[in-house]
C-alpha atoms as a PDB file:
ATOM      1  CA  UNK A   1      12.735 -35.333  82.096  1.00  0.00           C
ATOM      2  CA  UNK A   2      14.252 -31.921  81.998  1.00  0.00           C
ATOM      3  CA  UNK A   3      12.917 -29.277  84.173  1.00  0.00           C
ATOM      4  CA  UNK A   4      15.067 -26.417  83.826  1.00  0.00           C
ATOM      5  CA  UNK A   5      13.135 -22.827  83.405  1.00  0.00           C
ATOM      6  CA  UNK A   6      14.850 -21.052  85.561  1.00  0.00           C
ATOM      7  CA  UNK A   7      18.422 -22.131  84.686  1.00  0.00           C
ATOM      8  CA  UNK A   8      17.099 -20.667  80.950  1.00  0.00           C
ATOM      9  CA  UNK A   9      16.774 -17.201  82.876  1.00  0.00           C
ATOM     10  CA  UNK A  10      19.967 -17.143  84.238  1.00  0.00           C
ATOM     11  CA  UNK A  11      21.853 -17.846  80.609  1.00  0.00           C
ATOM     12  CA  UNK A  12      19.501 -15.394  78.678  1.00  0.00           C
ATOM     13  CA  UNK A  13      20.342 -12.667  81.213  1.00  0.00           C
ATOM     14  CA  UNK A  14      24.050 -13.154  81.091  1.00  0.00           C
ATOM     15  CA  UNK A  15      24.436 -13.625  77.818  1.00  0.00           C
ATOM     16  CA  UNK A  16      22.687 -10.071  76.833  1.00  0.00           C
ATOM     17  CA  UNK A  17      24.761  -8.379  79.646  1.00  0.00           C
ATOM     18  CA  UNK A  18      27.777  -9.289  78.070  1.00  0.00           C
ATOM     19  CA  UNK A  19      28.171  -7.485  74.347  1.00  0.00           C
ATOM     20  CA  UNK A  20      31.440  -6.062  75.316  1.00  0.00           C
ATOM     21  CA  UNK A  21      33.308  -8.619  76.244  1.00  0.00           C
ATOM     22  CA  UNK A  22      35.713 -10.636  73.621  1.00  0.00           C
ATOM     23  CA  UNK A  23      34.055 -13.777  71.781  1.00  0.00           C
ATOM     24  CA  UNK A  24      35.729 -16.313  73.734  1.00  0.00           C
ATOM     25  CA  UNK A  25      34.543 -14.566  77.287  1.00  0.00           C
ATOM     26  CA  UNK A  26      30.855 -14.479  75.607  1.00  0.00           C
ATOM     27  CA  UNK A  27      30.610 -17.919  75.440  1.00  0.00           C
ATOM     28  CA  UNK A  28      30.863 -19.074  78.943  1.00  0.00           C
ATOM     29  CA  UNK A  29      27.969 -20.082  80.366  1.00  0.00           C
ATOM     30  CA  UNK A  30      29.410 -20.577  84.131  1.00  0.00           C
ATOM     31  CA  UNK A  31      32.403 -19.578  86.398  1.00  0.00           C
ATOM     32  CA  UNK A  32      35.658 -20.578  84.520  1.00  0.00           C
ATOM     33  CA  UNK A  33      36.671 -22.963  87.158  1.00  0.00           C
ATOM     34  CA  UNK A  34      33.604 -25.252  85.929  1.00  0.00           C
ATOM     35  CA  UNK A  35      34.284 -24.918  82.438  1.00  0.00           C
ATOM     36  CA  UNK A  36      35.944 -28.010  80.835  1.00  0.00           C
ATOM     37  CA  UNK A  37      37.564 -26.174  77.621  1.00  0.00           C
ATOM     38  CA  UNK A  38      37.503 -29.014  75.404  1.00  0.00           C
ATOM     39  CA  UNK A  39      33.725 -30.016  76.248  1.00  0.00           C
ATOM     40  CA  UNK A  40      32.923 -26.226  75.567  1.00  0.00           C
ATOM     41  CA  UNK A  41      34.662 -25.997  72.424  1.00  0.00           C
ATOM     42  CA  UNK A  42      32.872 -29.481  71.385  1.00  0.00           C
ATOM     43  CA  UNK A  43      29.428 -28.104  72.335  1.00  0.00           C
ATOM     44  CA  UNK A  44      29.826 -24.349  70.774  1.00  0.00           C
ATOM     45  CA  UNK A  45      31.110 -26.330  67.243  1.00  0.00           C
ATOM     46  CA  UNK A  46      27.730 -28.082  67.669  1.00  0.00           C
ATOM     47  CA  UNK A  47      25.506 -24.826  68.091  1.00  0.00           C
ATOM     48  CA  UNK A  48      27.090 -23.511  65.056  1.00  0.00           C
ATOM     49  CA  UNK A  49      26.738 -26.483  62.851  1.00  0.00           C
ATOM     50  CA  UNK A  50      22.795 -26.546  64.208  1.00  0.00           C
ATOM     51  CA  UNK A  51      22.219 -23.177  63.849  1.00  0.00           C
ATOM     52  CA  UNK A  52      21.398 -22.519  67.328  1.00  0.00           C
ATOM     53  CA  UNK A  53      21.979 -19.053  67.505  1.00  0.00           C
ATOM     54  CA  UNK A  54      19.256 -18.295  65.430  1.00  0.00           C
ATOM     55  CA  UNK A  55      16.742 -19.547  68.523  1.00  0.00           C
ATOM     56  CA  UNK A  56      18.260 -17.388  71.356  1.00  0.00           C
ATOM     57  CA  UNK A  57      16.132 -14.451  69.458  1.00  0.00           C
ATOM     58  CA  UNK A  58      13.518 -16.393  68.002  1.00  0.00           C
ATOM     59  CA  UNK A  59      10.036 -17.968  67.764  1.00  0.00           C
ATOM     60  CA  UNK A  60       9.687 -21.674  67.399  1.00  0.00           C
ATOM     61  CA  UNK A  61       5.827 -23.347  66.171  1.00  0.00           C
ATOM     62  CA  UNK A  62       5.479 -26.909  66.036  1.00  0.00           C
ATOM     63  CA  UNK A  63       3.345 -29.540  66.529  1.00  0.00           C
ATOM     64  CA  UNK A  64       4.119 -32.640  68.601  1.00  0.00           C
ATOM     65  CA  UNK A  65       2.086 -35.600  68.649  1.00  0.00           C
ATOM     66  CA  UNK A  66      -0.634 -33.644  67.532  1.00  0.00           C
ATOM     67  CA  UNK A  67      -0.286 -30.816  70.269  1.00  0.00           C
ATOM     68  CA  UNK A  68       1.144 -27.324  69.129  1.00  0.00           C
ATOM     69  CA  UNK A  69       3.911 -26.210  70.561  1.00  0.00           C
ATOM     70  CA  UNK A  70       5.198 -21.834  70.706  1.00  0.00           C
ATOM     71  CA  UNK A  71       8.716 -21.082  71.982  1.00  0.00           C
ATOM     72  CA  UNK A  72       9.715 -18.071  71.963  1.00  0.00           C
ATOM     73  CA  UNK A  73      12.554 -16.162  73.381  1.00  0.00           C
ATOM     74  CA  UNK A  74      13.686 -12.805  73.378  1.00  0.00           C
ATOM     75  CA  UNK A  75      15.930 -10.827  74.981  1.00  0.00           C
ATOM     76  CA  UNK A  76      16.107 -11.927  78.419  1.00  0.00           C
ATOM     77  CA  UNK A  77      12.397 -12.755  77.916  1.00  0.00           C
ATOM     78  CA  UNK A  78      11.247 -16.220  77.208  1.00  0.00           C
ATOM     79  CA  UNK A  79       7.739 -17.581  76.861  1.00  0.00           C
ATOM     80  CA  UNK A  80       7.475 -21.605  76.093  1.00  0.00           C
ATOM     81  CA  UNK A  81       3.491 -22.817  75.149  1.00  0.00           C
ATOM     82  CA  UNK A  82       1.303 -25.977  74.237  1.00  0.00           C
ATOM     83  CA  UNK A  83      -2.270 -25.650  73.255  1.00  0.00           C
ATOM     84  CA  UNK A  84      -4.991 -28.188  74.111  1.00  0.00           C
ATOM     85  CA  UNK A  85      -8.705 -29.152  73.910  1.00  0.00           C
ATOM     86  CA  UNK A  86     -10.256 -30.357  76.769  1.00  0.00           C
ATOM     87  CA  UNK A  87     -13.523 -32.038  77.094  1.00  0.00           C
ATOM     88  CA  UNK A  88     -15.932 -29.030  76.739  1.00  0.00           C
ATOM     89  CA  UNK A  89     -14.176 -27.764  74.229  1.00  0.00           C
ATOM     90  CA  UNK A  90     -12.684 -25.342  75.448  1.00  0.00           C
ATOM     91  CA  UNK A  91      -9.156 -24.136  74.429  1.00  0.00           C
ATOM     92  CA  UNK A  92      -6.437 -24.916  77.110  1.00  0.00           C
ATOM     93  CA  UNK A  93      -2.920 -23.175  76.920  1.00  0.00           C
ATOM     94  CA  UNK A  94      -0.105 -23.893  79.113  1.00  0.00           C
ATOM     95  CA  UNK A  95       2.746 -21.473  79.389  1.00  0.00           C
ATOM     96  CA  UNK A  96       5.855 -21.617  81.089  1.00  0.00           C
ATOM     97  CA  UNK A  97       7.450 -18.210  80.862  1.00  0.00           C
ATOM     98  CA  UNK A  98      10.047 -15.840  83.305  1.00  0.00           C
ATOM     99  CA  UNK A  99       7.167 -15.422  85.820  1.00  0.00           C
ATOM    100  CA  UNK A 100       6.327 -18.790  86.349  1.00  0.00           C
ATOM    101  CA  UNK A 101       3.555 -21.444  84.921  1.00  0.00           C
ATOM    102  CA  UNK A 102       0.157 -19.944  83.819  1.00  0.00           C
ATOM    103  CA  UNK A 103      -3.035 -21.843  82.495  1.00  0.00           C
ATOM    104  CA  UNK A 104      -5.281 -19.942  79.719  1.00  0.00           C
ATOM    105  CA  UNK A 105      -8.787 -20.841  79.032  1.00  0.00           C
ATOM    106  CA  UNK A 106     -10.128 -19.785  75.925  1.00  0.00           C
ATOM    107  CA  UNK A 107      -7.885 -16.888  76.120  1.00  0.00           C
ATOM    108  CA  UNK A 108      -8.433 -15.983  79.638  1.00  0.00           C
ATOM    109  CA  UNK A 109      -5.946 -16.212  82.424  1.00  0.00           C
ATOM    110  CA  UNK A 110      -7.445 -18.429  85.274  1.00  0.00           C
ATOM    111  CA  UNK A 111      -5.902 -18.035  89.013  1.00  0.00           C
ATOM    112  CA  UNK A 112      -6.307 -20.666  92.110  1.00  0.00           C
ATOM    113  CA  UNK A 113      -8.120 -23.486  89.672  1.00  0.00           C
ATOM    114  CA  UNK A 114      -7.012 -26.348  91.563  1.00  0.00           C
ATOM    115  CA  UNK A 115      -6.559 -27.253  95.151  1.00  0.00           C
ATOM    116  CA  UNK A 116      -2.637 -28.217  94.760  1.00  0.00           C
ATOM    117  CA  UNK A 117      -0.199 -27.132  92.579  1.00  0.00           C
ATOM    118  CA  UNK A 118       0.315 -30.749  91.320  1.00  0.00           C
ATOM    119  CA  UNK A 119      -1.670 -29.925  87.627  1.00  0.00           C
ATOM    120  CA  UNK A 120       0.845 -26.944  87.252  1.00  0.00           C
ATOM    121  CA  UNK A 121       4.122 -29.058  88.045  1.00  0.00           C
ATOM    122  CA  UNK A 122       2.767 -31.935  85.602  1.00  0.00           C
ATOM    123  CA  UNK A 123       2.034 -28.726  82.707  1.00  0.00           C
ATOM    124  CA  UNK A 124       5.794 -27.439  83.443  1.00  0.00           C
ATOM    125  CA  UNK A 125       7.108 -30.715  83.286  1.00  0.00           C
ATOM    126  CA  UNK A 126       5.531 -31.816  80.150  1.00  0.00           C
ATOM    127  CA  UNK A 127       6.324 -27.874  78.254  1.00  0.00           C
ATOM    128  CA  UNK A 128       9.874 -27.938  79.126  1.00  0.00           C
ATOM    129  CA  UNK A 129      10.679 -31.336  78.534  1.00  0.00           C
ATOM    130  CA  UNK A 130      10.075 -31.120  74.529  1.00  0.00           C
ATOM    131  CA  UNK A 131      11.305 -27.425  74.868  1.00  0.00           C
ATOM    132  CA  UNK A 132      14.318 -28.556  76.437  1.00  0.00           C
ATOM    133  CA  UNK A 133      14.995 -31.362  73.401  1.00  0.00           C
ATOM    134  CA  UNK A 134      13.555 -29.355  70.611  1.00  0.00           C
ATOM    135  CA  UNK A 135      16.225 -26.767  71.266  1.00  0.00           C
ATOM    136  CA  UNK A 136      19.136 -28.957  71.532  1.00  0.00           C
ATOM    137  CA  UNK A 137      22.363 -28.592  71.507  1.00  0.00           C
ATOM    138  CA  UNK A 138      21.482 -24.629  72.643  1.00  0.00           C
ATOM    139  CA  UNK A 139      20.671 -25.566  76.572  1.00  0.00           C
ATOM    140  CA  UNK A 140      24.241 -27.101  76.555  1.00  0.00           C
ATOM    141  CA  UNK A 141      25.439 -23.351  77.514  1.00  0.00           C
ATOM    142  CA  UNK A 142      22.755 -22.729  80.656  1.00  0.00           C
ATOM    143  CA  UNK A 143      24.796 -22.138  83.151  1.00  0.00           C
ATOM    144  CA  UNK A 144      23.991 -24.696  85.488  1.00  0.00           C
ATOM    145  CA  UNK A 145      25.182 -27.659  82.521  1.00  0.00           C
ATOM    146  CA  UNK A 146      28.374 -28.941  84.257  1.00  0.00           C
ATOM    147  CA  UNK A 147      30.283 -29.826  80.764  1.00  0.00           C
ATOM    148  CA  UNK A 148      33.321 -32.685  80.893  1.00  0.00           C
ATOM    149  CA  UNK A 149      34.626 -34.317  77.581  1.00  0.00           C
ATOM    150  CA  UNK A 150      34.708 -37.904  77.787  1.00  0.00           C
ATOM    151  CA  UNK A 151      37.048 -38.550  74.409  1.00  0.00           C
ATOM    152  CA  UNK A 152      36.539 -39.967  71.281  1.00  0.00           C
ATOM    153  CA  UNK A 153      34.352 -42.410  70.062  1.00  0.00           C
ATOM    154  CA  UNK A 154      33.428 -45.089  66.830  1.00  0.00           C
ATOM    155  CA  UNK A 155      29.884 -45.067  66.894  1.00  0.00           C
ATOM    156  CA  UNK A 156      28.921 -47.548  63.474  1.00  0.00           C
ATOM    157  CA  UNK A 157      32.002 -46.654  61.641  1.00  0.00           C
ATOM    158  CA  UNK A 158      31.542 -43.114  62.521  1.00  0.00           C
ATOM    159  CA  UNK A 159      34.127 -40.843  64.609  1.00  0.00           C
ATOM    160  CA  UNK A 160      32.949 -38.952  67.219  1.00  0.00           C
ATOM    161  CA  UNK A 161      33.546 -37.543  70.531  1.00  0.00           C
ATOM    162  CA  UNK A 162      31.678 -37.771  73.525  1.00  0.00           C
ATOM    163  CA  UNK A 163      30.279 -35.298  76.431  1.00  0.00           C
ATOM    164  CA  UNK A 164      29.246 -35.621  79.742  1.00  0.00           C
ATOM    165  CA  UNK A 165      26.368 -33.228  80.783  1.00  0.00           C
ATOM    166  CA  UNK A 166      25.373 -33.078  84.787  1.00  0.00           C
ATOM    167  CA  UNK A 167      23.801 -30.117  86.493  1.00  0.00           C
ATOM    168  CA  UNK A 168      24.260 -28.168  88.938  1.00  0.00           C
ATOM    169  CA  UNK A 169      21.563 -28.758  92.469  1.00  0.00           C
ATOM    170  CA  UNK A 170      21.396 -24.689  92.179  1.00  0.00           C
ATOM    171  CA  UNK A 171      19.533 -23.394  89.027  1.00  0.00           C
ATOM    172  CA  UNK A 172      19.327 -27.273  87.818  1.00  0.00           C
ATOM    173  CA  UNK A 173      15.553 -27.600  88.329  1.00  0.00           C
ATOM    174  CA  UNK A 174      13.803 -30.687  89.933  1.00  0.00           C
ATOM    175  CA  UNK A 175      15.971 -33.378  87.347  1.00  0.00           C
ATOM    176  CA  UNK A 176      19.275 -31.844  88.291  1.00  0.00           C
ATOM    177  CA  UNK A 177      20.508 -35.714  89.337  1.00  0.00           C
ATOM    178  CA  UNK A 178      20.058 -36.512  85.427  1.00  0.00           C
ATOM    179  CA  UNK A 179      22.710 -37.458  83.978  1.00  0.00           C
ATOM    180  CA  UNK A 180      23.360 -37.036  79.848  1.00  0.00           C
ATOM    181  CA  UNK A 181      25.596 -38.001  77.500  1.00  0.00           C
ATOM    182  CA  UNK A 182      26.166 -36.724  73.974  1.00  0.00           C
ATOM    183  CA  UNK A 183      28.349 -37.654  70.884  1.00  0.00           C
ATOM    184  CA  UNK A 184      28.913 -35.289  68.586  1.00  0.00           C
ATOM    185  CA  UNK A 185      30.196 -36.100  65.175  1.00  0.00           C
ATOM    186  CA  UNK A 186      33.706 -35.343  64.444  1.00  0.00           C
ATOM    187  CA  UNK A 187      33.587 -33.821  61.219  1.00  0.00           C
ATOM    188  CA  UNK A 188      30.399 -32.686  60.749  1.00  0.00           C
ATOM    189  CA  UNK A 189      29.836 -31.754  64.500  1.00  0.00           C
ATOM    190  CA  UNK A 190      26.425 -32.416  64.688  1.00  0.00           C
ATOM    191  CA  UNK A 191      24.885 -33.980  67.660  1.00  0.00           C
ATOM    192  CA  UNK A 192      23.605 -37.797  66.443  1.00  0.00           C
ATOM    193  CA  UNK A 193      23.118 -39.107  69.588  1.00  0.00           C
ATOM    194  CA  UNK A 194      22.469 -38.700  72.926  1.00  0.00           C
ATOM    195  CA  UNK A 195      21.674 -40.558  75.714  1.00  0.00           C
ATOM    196  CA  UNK A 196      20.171 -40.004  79.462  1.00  0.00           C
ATOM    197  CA  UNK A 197      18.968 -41.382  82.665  1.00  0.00           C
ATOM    198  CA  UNK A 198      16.107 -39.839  84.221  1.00  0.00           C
ATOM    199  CA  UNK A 199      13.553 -40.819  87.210  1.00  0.00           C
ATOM    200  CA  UNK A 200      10.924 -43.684  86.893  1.00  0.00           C
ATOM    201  CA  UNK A 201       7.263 -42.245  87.426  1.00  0.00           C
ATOM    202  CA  UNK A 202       5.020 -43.947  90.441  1.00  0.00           C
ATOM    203  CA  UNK A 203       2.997 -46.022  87.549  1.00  0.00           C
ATOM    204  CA  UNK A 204       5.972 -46.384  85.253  1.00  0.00           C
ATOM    205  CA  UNK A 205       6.261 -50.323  84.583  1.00  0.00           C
ATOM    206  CA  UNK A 206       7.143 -52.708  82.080  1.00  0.00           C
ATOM    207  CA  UNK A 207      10.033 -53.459  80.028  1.00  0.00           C
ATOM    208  CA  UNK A 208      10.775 -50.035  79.119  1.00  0.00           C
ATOM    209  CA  UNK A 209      10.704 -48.660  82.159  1.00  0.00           C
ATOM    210  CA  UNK A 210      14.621 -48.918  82.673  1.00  0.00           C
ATOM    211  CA  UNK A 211      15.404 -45.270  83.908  1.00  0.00           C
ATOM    212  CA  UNK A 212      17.231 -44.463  80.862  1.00  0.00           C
ATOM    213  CA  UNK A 213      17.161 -43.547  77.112  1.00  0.00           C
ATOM    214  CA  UNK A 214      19.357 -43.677  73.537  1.00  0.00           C
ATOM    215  CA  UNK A 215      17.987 -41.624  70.757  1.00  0.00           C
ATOM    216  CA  UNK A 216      19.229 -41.554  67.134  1.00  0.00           C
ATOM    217  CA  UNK A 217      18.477 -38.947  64.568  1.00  0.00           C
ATOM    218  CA  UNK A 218      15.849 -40.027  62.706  1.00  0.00           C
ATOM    219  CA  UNK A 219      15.069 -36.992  60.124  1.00  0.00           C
ATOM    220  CA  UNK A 220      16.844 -33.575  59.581  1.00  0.00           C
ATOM    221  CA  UNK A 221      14.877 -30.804  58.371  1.00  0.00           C
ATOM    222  CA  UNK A 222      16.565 -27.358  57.634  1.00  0.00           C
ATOM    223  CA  UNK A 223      14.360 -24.479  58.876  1.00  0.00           C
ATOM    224  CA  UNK A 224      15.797 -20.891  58.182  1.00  0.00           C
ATOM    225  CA  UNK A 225      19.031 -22.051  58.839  1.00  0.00           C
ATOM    226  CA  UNK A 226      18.198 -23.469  61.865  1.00  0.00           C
ATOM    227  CA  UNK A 227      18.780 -27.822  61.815  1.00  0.00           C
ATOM    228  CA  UNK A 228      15.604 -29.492  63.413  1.00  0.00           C
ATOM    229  CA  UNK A 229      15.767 -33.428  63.939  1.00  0.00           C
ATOM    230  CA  UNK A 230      13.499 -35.581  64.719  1.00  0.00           C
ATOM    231  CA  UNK A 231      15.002 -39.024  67.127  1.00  0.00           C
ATOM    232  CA  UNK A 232      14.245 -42.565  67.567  1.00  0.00           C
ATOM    233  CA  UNK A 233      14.055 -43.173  71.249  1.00  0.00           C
ATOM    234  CA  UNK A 234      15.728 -46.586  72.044  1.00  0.00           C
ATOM    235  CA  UNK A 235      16.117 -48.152  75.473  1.00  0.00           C
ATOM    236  CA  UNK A 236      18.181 -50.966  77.020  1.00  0.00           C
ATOM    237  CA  UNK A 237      18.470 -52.602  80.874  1.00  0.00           C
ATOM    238  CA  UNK A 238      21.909 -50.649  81.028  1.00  0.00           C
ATOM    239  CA  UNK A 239      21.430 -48.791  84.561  1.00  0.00           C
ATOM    240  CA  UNK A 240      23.050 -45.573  85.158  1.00  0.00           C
ATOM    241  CA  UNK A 241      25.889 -47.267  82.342  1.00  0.00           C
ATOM    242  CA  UNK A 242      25.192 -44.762  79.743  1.00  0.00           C
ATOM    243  CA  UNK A 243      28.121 -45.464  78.063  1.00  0.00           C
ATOM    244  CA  UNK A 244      27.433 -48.970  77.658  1.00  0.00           C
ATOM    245  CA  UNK A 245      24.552 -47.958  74.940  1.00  0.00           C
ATOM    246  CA  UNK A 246      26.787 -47.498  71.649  1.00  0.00           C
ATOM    247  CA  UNK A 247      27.742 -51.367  71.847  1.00  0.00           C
ATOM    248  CA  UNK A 248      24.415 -52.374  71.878  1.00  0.00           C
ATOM    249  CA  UNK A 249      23.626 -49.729  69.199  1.00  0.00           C
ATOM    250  CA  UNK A 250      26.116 -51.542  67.089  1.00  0.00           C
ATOM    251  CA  UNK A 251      24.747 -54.607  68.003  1.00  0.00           C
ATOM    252  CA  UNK A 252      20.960 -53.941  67.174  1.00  0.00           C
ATOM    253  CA  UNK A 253      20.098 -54.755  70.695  1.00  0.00           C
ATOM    254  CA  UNK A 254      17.886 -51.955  72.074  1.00  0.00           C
ATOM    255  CA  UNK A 255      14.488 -52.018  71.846  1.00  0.00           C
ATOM    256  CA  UNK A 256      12.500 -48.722  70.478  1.00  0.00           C
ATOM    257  CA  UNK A 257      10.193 -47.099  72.931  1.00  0.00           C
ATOM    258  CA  UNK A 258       8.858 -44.187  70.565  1.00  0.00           C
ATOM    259  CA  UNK A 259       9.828 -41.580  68.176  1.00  0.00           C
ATOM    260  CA  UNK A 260      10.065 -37.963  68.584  1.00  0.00           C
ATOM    261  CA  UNK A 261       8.851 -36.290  65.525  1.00  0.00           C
ATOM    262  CA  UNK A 262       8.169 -32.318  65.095  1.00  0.00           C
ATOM    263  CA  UNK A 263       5.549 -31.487  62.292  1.00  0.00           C
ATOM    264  CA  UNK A 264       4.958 -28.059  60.733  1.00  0.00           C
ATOM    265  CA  UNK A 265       8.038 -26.479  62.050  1.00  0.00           C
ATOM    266  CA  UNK A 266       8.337 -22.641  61.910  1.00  0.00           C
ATOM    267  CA  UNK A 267      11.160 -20.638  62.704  1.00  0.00           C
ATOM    268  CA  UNK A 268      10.979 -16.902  63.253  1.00  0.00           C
ATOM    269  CA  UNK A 269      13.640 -14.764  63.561  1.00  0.00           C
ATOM    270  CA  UNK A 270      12.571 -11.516  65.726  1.00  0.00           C
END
């Protein structure tokens, strides 16, 4: 899953630095050598038929599988959050912000709690993974996305067109071998589906346990202007062959693993 905090500081930064250059300089989100023009263009249609632009100054409250969720960024400034209960009772919050990960107990900062930093990793891991898909399609534009259109696509009857997402090893985070695709429809531009490969866990076994993913959009809700969905994740014994996943979409051969559902979603325009 997506570990990418500090590739979020890097995009923030540059684009508040840039408010006098012309629109189509604002949007790049790496050198111009890296920038595939048509995958841009595909993914910048996408953040405007989402909404996304509302989020880059923003506060985002959710709850996911029963855990609430803050995101909020500002300026430059970013602060992502999940609130727990652990077995005293006692009110555990998680934050992954500019500075690093931090671990709150009832309200209080606590320093050097464990021996390793293992508990910390697994916190970061677990806030900026739904972070990272609850803001989709904006962290298409962090600079370290490497962006390449792979055409169009019939997905059901549907047209769309597809793009490649891979990251760069600096600013990429731990998951920068990840690979993504996306298809975005051609109309509407929304993003429907998406699809990724990411690394099995030590205890990860069973059929599911392929090393990849295919969600669908399950639900749309509309959220000060802002378009929140909700997935279906689906999996298949495809490999690193992404692309294979639309034909056995069609074909009602992938098995579901889960579904990603936000509840009580808030968005707060700062």
């Amino acid at each position: 899953m997506p570990v990418r905090v500090a590739s979020f500081v890097l995009v923030v930064l540059l684009l508040a630095g840039c408010g006098g250059e012309s629109e189509s300089e604002r949007v790049l989100p790496v050198p111009r050598a890296e920038v595939d023009p048509a995958a841009l263009a595909l993914v910048e249609s996408a953040m405007d038929a989402h909404g996304s632009e509302v989020l880059d100054q923003a506060e985002l409250t959710f709850a996911f599988r029963g855990t609430p969720f803050m995101l909020r960024r500002e300026g430059g400034q970013f602060r992502y959050a999940r609130t727990l209960t652990d077995s005293l009772g006692r009110t555990i919050e998680q934050v992954v912000d500019n500075d690093g990960v931090h671990w709150h107990i009832d309200g209080h900062e606590v320093s050097q709690l464990f021996e390793t930093d293992q508990p910390l990793r697994s916190a970061e891991t677990a806030v900026n993974s739904v972070a990272y898909f609850a803001l989709l399609p904006l962290p298409l534009r962090d600079p370290a996305v490497q962006l390449r259109s792979l055409g169009p696509e019939t997905i059901r009857g549907e047209p769309y067109e597809r793009v490649e997402v891979t990251f760069a090893q600096e600013g990429g985070g731990r998951d920068y071998t990840d690979r993504y695709l996306y298809w975005f429809h051609a109309d509407r531009h929304t993003m429907d589906y998406l699809a990724y490969t990411y690394e099995l866990g030590a205890n990860e076994t069973g059929p599911n346990a392929t090393g990849s993913r295919f969600r669908e959009v399950l639900r749309v809700q509309d959220v000060n202007g802002v378009r929140m969905q909700d997935y279906r994740n689906l999996t298949a014994d495809v490999g690193e062959a992404l692309e294979r996943y639309p034909t056995l979409y069609a074909a009602d051969s992938l098995r579901v693993v889960s579904e990603v559902v936000l509840d009580s979603v808030r968005v707060t325009p700062l």
